[in-house]
Protein backbone atom coordinates (compact mmCIF):
# COMPACT_ATOMS: atom_id res chain seq x y z
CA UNK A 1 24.99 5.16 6.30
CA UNK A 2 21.95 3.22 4.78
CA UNK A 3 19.22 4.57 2.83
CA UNK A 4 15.56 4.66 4.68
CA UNK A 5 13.39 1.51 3.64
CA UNK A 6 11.25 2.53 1.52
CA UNK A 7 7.71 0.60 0.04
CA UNK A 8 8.08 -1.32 -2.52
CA UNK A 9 6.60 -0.10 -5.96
CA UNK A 10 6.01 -3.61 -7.47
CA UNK A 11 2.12 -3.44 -8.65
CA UNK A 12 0.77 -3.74 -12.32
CA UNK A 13 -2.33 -2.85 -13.86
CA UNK A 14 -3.61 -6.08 -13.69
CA UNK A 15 -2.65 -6.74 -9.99
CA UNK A 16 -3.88 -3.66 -8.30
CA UNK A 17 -7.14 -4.20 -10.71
CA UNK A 18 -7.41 -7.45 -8.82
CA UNK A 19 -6.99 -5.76 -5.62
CA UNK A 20 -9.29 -3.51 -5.46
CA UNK A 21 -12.10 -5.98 -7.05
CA UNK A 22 -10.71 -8.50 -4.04
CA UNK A 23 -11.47 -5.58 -1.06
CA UNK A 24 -15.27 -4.81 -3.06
CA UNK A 25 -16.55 -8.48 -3.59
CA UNK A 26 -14.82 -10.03 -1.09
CA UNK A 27 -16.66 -7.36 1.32
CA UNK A 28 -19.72 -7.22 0.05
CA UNK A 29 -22.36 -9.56 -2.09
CA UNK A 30 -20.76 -13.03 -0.22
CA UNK A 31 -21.62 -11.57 3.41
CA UNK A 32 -24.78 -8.97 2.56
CA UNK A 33 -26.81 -10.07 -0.16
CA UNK A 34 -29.01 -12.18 3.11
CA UNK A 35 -29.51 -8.72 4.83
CA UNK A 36 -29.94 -6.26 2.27
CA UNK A 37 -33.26 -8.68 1.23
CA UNK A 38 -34.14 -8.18 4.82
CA UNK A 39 -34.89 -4.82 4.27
CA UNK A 40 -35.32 -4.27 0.55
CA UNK A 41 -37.27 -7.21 -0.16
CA UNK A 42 -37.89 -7.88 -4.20
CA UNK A 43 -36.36 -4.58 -4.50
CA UNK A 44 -32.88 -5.44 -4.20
CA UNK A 45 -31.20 -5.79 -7.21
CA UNK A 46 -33.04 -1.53 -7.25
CA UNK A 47 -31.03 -1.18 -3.45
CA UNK A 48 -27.88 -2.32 -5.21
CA UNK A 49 -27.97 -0.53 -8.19
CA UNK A 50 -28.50 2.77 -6.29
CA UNK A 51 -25.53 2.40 -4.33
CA UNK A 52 -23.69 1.98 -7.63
CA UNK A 53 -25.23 4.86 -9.20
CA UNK A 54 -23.97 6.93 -5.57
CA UNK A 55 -20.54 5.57 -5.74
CA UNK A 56 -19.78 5.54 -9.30
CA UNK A 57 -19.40 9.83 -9.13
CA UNK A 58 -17.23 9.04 -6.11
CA UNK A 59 -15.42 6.93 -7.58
CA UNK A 60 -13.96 8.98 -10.75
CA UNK A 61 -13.33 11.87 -7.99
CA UNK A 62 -11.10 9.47 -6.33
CA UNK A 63 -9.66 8.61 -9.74
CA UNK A 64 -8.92 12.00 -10.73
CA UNK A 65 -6.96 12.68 -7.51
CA UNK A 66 -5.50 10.27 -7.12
CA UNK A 67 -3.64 10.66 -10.23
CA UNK A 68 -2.88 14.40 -9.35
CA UNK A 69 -1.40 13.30 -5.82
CA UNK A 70 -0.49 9.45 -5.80
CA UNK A 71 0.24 9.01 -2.14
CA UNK A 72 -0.30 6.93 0.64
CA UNK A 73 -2.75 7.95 3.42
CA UNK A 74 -4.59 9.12 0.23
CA UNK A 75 -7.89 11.10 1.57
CA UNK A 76 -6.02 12.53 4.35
CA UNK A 77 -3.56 14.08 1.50
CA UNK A 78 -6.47 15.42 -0.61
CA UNK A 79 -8.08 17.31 2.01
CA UNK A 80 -4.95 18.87 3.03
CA UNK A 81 -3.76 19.58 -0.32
CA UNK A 82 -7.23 21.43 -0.90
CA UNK A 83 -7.97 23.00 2.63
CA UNK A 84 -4.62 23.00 4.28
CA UNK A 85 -6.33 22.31 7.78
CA UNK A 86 -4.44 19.61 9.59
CA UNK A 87 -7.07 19.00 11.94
CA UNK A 88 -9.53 18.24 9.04
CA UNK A 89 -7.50 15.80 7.07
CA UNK A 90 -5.79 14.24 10.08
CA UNK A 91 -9.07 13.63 10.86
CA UNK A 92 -10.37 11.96 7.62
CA UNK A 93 -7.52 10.14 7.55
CA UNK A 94 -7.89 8.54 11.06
CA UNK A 95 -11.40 7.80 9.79
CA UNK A 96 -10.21 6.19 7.12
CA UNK A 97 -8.27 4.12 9.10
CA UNK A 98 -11.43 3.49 11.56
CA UNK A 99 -13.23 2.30 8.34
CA UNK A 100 -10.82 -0.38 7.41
CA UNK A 101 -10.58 -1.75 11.06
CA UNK A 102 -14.37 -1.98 11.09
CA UNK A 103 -14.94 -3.17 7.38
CA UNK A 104 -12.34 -5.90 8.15
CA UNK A 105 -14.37 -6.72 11.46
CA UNK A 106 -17.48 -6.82 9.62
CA UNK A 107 -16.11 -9.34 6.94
CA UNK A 108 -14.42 -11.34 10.14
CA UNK A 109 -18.12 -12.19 11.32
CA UNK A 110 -19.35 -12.82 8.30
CA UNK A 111 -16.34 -15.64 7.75
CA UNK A 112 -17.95 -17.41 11.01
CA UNK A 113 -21.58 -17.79 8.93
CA UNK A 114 -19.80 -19.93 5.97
CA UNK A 115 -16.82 -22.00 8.01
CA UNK A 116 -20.03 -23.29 10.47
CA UNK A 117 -20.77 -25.31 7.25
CA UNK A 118 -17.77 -26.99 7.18
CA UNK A 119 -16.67 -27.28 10.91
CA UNK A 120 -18.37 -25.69 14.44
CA UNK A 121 -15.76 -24.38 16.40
CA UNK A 122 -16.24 -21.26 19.17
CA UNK A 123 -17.41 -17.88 16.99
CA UNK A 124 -14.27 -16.16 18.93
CA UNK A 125 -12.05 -18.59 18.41
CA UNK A 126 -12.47 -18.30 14.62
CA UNK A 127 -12.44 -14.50 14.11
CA UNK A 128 -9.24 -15.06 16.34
CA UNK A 129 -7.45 -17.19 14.01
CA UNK A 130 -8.71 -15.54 10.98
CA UNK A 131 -7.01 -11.91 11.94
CA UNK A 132 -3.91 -13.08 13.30
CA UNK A 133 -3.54 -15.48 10.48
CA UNK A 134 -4.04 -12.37 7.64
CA UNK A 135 -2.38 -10.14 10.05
CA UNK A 136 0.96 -12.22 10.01
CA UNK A 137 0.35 -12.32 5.45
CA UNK A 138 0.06 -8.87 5.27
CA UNK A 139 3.26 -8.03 7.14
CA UNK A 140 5.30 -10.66 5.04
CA UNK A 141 5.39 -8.11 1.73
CA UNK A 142 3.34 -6.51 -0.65
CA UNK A 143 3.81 -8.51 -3.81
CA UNK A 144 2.78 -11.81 -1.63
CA UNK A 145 0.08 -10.66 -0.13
CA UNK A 146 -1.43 -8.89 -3.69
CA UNK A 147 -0.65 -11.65 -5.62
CA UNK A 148 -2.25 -13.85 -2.82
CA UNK A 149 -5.45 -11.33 -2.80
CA UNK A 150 -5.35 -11.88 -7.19
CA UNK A 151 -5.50 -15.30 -7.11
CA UNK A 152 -8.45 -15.20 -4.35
CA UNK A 153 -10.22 -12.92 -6.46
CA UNK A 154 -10.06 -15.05 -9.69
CA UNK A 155 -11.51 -17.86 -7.14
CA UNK A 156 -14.26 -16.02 -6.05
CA UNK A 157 -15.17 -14.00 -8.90
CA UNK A 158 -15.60 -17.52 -10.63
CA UNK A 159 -17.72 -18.71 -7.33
CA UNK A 160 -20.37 -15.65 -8.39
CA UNK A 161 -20.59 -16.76 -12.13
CA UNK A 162 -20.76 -20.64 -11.29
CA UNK A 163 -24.11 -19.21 -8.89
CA UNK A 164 -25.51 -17.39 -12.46
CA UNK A 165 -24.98 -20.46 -13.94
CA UNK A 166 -26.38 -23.10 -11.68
CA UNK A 167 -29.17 -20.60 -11.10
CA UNK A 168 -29.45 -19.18 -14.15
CA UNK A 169 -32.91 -21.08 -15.02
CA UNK A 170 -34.54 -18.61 -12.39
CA UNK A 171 -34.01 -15.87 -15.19
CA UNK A 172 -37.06 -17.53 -17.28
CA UNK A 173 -39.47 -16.05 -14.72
CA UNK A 174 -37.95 -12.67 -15.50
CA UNK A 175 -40.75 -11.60 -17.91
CA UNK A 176 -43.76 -12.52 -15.91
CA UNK A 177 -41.90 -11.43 -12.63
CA UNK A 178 -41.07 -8.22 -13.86
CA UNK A 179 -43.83 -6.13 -12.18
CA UNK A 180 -42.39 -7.57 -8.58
CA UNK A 181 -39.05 -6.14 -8.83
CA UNK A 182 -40.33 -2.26 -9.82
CA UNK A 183 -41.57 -1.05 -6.70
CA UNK A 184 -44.68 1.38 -5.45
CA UNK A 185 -44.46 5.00 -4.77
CA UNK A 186 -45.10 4.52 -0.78
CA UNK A 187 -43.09 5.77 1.40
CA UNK A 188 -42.47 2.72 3.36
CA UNK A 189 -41.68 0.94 0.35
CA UNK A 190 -38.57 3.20 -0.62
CA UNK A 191 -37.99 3.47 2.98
CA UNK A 192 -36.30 -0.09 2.55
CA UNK A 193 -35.06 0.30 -0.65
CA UNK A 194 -33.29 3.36 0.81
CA UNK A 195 -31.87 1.28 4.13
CA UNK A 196 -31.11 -1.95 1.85
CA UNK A 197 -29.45 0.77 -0.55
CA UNK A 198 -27.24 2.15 2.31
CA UNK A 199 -26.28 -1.40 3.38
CA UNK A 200 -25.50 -2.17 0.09
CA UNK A 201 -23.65 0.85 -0.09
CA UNK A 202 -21.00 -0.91 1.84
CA UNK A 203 -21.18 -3.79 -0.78
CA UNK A 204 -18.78 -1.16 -2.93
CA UNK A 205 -16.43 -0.05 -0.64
CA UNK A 206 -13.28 -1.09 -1.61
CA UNK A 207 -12.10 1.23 -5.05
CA UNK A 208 -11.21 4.13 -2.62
CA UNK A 209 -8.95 1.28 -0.59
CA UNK A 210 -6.62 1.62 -3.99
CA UNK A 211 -5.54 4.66 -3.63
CA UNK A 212 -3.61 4.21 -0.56
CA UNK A 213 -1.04 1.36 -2.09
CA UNK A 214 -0.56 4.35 -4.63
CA UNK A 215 2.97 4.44 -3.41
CA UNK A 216 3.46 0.77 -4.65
CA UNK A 217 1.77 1.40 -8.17
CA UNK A 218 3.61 1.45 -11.15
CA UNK A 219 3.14 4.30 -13.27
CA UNK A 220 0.35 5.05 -10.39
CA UNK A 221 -1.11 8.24 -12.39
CA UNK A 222 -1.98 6.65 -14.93
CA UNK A 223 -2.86 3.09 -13.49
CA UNK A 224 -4.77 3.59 -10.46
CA UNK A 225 -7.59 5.23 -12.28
CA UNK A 226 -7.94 3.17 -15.06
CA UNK A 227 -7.81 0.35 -12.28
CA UNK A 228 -10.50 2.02 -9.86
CA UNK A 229 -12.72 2.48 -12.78
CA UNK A 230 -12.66 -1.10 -14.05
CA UNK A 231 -13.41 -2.81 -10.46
CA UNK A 232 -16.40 -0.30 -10.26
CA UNK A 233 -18.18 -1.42 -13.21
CA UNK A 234 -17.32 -5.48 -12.87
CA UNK A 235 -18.37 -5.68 -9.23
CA UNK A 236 -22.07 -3.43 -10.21
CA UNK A 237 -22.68 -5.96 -13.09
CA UNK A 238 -21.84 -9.09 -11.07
CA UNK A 239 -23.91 -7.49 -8.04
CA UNK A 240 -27.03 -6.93 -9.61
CA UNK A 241 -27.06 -10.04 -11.73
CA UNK A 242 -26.45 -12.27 -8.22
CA UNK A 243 -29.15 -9.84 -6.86
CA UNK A 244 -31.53 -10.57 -9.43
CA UNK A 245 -31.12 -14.50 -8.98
CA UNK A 246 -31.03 -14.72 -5.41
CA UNK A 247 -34.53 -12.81 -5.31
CA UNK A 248 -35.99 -14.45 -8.05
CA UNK A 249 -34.55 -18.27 -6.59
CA UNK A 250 -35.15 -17.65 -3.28
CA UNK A 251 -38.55 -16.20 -1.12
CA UNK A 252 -37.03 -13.51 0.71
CA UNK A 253 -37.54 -14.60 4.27
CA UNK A 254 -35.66 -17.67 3.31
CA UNK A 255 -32.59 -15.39 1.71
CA UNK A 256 -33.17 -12.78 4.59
CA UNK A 257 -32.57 -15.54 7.48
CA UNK A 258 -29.35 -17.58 5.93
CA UNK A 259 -26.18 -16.69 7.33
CA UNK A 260 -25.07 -18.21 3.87
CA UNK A 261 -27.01 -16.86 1.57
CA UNK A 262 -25.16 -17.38 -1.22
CA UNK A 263 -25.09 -20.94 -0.70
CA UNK A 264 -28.51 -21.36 -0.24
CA UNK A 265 -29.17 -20.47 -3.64
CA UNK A 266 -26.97 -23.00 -4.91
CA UNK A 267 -28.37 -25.69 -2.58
CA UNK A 268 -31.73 -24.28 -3.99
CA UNK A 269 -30.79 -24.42 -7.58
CA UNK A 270 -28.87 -28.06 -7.56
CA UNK A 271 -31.27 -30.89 -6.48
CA UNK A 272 -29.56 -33.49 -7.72
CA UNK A 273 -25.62 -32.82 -6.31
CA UNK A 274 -26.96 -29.94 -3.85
CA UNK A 275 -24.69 -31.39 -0.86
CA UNK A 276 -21.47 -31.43 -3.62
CA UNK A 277 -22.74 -27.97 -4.96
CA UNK A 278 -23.39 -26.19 -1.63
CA UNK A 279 -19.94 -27.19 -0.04
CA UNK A 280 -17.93 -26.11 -3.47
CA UNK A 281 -19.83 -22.73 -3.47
CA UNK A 282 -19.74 -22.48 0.61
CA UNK A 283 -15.75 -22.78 0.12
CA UNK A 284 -15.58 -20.15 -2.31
CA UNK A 285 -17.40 -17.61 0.01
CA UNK A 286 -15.59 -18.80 2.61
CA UNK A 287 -12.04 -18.00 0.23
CA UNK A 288 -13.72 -14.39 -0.92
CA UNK A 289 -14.67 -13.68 2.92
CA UNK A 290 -10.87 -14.22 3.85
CA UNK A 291 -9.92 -11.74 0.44
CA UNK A 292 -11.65 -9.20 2.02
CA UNK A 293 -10.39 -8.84 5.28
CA UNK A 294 -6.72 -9.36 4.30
CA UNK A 295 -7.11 -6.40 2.04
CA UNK A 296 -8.42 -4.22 4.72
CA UNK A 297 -5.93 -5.13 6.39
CA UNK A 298 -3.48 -3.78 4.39
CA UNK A 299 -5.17 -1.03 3.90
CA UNK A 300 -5.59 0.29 7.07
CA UNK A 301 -2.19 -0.30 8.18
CA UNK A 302 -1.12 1.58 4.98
CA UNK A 303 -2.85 4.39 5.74
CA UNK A 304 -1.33 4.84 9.21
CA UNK A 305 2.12 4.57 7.23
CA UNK A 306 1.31 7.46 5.05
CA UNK A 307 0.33 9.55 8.00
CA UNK A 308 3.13 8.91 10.01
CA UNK A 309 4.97 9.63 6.88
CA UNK A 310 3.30 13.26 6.54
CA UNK A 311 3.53 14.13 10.41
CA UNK A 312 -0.58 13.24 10.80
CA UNK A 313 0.41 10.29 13.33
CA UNK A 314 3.46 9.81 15.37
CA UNK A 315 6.28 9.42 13.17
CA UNK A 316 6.66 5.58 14.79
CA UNK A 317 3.81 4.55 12.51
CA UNK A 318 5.84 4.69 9.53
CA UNK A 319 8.89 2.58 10.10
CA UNK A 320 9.50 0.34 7.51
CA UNK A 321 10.96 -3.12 8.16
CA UNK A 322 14.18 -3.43 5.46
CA UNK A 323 13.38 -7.11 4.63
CA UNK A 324 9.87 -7.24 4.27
CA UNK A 325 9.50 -4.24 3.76
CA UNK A 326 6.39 -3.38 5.04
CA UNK A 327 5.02 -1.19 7.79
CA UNK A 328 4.97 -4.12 11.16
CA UNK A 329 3.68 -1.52 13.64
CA UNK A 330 1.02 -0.58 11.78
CA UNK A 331 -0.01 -4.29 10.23
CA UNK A 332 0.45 -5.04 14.00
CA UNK A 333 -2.18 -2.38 15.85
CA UNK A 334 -4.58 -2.52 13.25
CA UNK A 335 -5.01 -6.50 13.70
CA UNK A 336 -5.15 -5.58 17.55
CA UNK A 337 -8.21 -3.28 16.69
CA UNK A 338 -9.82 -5.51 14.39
CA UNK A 339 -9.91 -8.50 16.18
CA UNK A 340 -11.53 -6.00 19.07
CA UNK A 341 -14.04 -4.95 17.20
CA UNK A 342 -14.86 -8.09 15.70
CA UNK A 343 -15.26 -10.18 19.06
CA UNK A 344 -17.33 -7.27 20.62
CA UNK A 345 -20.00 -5.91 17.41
CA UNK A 346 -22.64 -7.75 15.42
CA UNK A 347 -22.61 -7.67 11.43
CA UNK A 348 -25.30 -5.33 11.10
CA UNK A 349 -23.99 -2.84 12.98
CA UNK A 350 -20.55 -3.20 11.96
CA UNK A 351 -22.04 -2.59 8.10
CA UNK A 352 -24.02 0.37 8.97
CA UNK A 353 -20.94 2.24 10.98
CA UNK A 354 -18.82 1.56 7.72
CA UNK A 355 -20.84 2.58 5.08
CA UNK A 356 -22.63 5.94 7.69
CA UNK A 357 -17.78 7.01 8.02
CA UNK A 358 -17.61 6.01 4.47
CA UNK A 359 -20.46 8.50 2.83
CA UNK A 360 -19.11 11.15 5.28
CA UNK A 361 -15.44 10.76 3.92
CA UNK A 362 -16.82 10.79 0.26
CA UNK A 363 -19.02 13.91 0.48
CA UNK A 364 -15.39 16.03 1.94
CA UNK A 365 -12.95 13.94 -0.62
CA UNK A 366 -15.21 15.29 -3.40
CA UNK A 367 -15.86 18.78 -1.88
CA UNK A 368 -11.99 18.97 -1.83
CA UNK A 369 -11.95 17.81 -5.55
CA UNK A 370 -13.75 20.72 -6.42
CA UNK A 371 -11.58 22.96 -4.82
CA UNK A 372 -8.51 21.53 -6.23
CA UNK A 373 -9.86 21.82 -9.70
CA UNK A 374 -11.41 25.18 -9.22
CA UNK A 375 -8.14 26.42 -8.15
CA UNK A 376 -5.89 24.27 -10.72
CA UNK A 377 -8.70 23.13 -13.73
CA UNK A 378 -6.11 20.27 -15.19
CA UNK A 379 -2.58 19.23 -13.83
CA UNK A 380 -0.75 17.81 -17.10
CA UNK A 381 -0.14 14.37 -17.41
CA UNK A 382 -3.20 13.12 -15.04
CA UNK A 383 -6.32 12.30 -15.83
CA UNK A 384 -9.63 14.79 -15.35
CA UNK A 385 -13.17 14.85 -15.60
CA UNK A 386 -15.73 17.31 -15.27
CA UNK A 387 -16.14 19.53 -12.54
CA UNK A 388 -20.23 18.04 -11.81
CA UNK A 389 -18.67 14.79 -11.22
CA UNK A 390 -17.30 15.65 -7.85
CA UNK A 391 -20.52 18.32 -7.71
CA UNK A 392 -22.65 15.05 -8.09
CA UNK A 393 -20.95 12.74 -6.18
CA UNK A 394 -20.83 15.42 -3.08
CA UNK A 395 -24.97 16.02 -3.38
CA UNK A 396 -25.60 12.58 -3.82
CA UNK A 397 -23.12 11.79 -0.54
CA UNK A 398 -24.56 14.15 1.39
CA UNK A 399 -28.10 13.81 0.45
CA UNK A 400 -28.09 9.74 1.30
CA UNK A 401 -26.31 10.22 4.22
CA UNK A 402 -28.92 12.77 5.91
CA UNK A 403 -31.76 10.53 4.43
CA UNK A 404 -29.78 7.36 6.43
CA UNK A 405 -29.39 10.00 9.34
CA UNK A 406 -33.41 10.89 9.63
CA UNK A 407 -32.77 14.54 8.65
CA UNK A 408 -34.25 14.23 5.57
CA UNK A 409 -37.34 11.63 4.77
C-alpha cells in the first residue's frame, strides 16, 4: 500500500516573500494605476495610501492566524476554527475561491492592453492562450511555478524602479505642486478619493493569497508572517511613489484613458529613446501582468484542495497527482472559470467585484480573529499582536465597504 500524495513543503522565506509581492504588484499598479486617476484625479497617490492604511490591520490579522493554524483553504479554516458553522466558512472559503477566479480574470484583460503594443491579435484569442498557458505551469509543481513567479517578480519590481528613475525629474515640481495633491473638504471630492481608494484597494490583494500555500511553507508559523508583512510594506512604498510620478508626469485624462498607463509615462519621460524605452517598460508590464494571474491561479486551485481536504468541497477536489504533485482537478476547473469570466466581464467591473468579496472576507477573517484570541489570548510558539488590530481592521472593513455599498455617505 502507498502513502497518499501529499503537497510538497519546499518554500523559503525568500520565495514565498516573492510570491506574495508577485500576486500584489503583478495585480495591481501595472493594470490600475490608468483607472484609479479616472476617479481620484491628483488625489491618487491619497486613494492608494488609504487602501494601505485599510489593509495593513488586515493584514497582521491574517499574519497572526495564520501562524496559529497554517493550513490550506486558510480563511475557510479560521472561521471554522472560531465559529464552528460549516455553512459560514464553507462559504468564505468558496468566496475565496470566487475572488481568485475573478482577480485572475481581471489581470487576464488587463494583459490584452500591454501585448496590443507589441502584436494585435483577437482580445479572446489572447486571454485564451494566456490561461491555458499558466493553467498548464501551475499544474507542473510548486517549486517551478514559485520560482518562476520569483524571478517575474524581480523583473517587474525592477520595471517600477526603472519608471522612478526615468521619471524621477517630475519629483522637482513636488514643492510647488504640493497644494494639488491635498485635496478639499467637498464631498464630491472624497467621493473619488473614496471610489479610486476602493479600486485601489484591489491594488493589495495578494498577502492574504499566502496563506493558502501554508501547507508548502517551511517552518510556515514563523515564515508566513514575517513574509506577509514584508510584501505589505514594499508594494505601499513602490505604489505611492509610481502614484506620485504618474500624476505629477502625466495630466490625468491622458493617464485616465491609456490602457498602458505605465508605459505612457515612460514614453512621456524619455524623448530621446521613447520608442526603445516604451517597448522595454511595455514588456515588463506585460511579464508582471502574466505574474499575477499565474499566482491566482494557484491560489484558487489551492484553496479548493484544502476544502476538499477538510470535507468543505467534494472530497474529488483534493486528489493529488504523485508526480507533480499538485492538485490537476482543481488547477483544471479554476482555469475553466477564469477564462469564462475573463472573455465575458470588462476590467472595471471585474476590479470592483474583487475588491467589494475581498473587504467582505476581511471584515469576518478579523471578526473571527477576535474570537480566537478572546477565547485563547496567545498560542505558544506563534506570533500575536494586539487584540485592536483585528478590532481595527474589522471597523475599517466594514466601514469602507458600506461607504462603497451607498449605506453610508
Amino acid at each position: 500500500m502507498t502513502d497518499k500524495p501529499t503537497l510538497n513543503r519546499s518554500l523559503s522565506l525568500p520565495l514565498i516573500t516573492f510570491y506574495g509581492l508577485g500576486t500584489i504588484i503583478g495585480a495591481g499598479i501595472y493594470v490600475l494605476i490608468g483607472v484609479v486617476a479616472s476617479k481620484a484625479g491628483m488625489f491618487s497617490p491619497l486613494a492608494f495610501l488609504l487602501a494601505a492604511f485599510i489593509a495593513g490591520f488586515t493584514a497582521f490579522s491574517y499574519a497572526e492566524l495564520t501562524s496559529r493554524m497554517p493550513r490550506s483553504a486558510g480563511e475557510a479554516v479560521y472561521i471554522q476554527e472560531a465559529f464552528g458553522k460549516r455553512w459560514l466558512s464553507s462559504t468564505i472559503g468558496w468566496s475565496v475561491v470566487a475572488i481568485g477566479l475573478v482577480s485572475s480574470a481581471t489581470i487576464a484583460n488587463g494583459f490584452v492592453g500591454y501585448l496590443g503594443i507589441f502584436i494585435q491579435v483577437p482580445e479572446w484569442l489572447a486571454i485564451t492562450c494566456l490561461v491555458l498557458t499558466l493553467g498548464l505551469i501551475a499544474a507542473i509543481g510548486i517549486s517551478q511555478s514559485v520560482w518562476m513567479a520569483t524571478i517575474i517578480t524581480l523583473i517587474e519590481i525592477g520595471g517600477l524602479i526603472y519608471i522612478l528613475v526615468v521619471a524621477g525629474d517630475n519629483f522637482s515640481q513636488l514643492p510647488e505642486r504640493i497644494p494639488e495633491l491635498i485635496p478639499t473638504f467637498e464631498i464630491s471630492t472624497w467621493n473619488g478619493i473614496f471610489v479610486g481608494a476602493f479600486l485601489a484597494f484591489y491594488a493589495f490583494i495578494g498577502f492574504e493569497d499566502m496563506v493558502n500555500v501554508a501547507e508548502e511553507v517551511k517552518d510556515a508559523p514563523r515564515t508566513l508572517p514575517t513574509a506577509i508583512i514584508i510584501a505589505l510594506v514594499v508594494s505601499t512604498i513602490l505604489y505611492l511613489a509610481i502614484a506620485l510620478v504618474a500624476v505629477l508626469a502625466l495630466p490625468i485624462n491622458d493617464l485616465a484613458s491609456s490602457k498602458a498607463p505605465l508605459a505612457l509615462i515612460v514614453e512621456h519621460s524619455v524623448e530621446s529613446s521613447g520608442n526603445t524605452s516604451t517597448l522595454f517598460i511595455s514588456a515588463i508590464s506585460l511579464i508582471a501582468v502574466i505574474n499575477g494571474a499565474l499566482i491566482q491561479i494557484i491560489m484558487a486551485s489551492r484553496v479548493l484542495y484544502g476544502m476538499g481536504n477538510t470535507g468543505m468541497a467534494p472530497r474529488i477536489f483534493a486528489a493529488i497527482h504523485p508526480r507533480t504533485q499538485t492538485p490537476l482537478l482543481s488547477t483544471g476547473l479554476t482555469v475553466i472559470a477564469i477564462l469564462m469570466l475573463a472573455l465575458w466581464l470588462p476590467l472595471v467591473t471585474l476590479a470592483q467585484t474583487t475588491s467589494f468579496i475581498t473587504l467582505a472576507i476581511f471584515a469576518v477573517v478579523n471578526l473571527s480573529l477576535i474570537r480566537l484570541k478572546l477565547r485563547t489570548p496567545h498560542v505558544p510558539g506563534t506570533v500575536h499582536y494586539p487584540l485592536w488590530v483585528p478590532i481595527m481592521g474589522a471597523l475599517l472593513s466594514i466601514i469602507f465597504l458600506a461607504i462603497q455599498s451607498g449605506i453610508a455617505t
